[in-house]
Protein backbone atom coordinates (compact mmCIF):
# COMPACT_ATOMS: atom_id res chain seq x y z
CA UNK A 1 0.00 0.00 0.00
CA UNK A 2 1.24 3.27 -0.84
CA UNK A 3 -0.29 6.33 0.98
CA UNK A 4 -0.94 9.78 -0.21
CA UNK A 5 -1.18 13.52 1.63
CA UNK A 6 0.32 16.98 0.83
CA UNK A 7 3.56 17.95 1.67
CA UNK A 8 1.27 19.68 4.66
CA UNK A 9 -0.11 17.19 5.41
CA UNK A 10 -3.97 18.60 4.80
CA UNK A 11 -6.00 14.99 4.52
CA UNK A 12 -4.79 13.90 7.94
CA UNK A 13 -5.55 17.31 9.54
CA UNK A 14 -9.03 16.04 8.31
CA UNK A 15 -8.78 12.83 9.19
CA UNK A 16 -8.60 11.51 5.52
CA UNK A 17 -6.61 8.29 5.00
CA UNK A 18 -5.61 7.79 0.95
CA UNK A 19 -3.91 5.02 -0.13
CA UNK A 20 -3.35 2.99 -3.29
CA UNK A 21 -3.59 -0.73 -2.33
CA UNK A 22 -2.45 -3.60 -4.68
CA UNK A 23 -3.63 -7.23 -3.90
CA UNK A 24 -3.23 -10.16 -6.37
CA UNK A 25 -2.10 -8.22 -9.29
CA UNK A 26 -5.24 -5.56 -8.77
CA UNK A 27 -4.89 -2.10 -7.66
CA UNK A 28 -7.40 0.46 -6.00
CA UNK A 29 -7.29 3.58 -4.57
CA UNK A 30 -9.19 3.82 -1.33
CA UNK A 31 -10.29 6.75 0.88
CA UNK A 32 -11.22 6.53 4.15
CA UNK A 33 -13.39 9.47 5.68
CA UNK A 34 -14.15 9.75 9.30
CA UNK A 35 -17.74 9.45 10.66
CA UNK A 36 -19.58 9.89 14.07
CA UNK A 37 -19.71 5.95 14.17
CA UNK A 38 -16.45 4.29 12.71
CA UNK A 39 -15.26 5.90 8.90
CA UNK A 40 -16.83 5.02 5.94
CA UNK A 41 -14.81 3.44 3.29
CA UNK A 42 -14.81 4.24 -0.80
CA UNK A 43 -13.04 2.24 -3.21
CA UNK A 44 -12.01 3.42 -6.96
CA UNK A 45 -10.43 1.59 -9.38
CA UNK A 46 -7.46 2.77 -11.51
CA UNK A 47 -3.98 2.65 -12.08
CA UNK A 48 -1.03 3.47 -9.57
CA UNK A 49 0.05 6.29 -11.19
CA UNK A 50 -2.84 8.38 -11.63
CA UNK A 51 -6.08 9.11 -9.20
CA UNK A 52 -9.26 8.86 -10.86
CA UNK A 53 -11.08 11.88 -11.66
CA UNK A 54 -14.05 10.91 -9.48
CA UNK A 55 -11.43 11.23 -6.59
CA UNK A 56 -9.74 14.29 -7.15
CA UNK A 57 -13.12 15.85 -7.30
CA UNK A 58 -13.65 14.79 -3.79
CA UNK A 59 -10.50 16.07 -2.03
CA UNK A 60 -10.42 19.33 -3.90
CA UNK A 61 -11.66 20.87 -0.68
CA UNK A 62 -9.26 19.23 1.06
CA UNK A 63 -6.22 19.76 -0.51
CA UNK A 64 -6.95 23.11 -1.94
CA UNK A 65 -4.62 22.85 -4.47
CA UNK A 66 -1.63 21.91 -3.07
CA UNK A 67 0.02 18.69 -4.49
CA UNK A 68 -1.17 15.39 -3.83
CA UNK A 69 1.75 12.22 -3.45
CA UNK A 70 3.62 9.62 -1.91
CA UNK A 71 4.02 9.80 2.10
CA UNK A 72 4.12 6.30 3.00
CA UNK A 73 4.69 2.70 1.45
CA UNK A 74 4.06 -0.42 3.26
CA UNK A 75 4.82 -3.80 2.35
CA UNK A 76 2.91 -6.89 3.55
CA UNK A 77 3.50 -10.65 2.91
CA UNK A 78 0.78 -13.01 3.58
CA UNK A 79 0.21 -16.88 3.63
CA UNK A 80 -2.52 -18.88 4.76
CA UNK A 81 -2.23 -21.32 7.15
CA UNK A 82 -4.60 -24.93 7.62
């Protein structure tokens, strides 16, 4: 998973969490948006490299133009276990 802010950090000041996950070969970009009871959760699909538009339109109050990228990369490894 690779997570995504401003340089200022303005999503978290929110309590936004972006990331772009990949999981068998497939990648989405999911936002997480705080909520009087737990956060709600909105996938999109698209590549790495590029948000989809239906995204950007939702953080441009939120990032008010400022640049969004990289913060954060985390690798997991899984295996299952009988």
């Amino acid at each position: 998973s690779t997570y995504y802010d401003t340089e200022s950090r303005r999503l978290a000041m929110h309590g936004l969490t972006l990331r772009y996950r990949t999981e068998v070969r497939r990648g989405r970009w999911q936002l997480k948006i705080p909520r009087t009871e737990g956060r709600r959760e909105l996938e999109f699909r698209g590549a790495g490299r590029r948000m989809p538009r239906d995204l950007v339109q939702l953080l441009l109050a939120y990032h008010r133009g400022q640049r969004i990228r990289p913060v954060a990369t985390l690798r997991t490894s899984r295996i299952g276990i009988r």
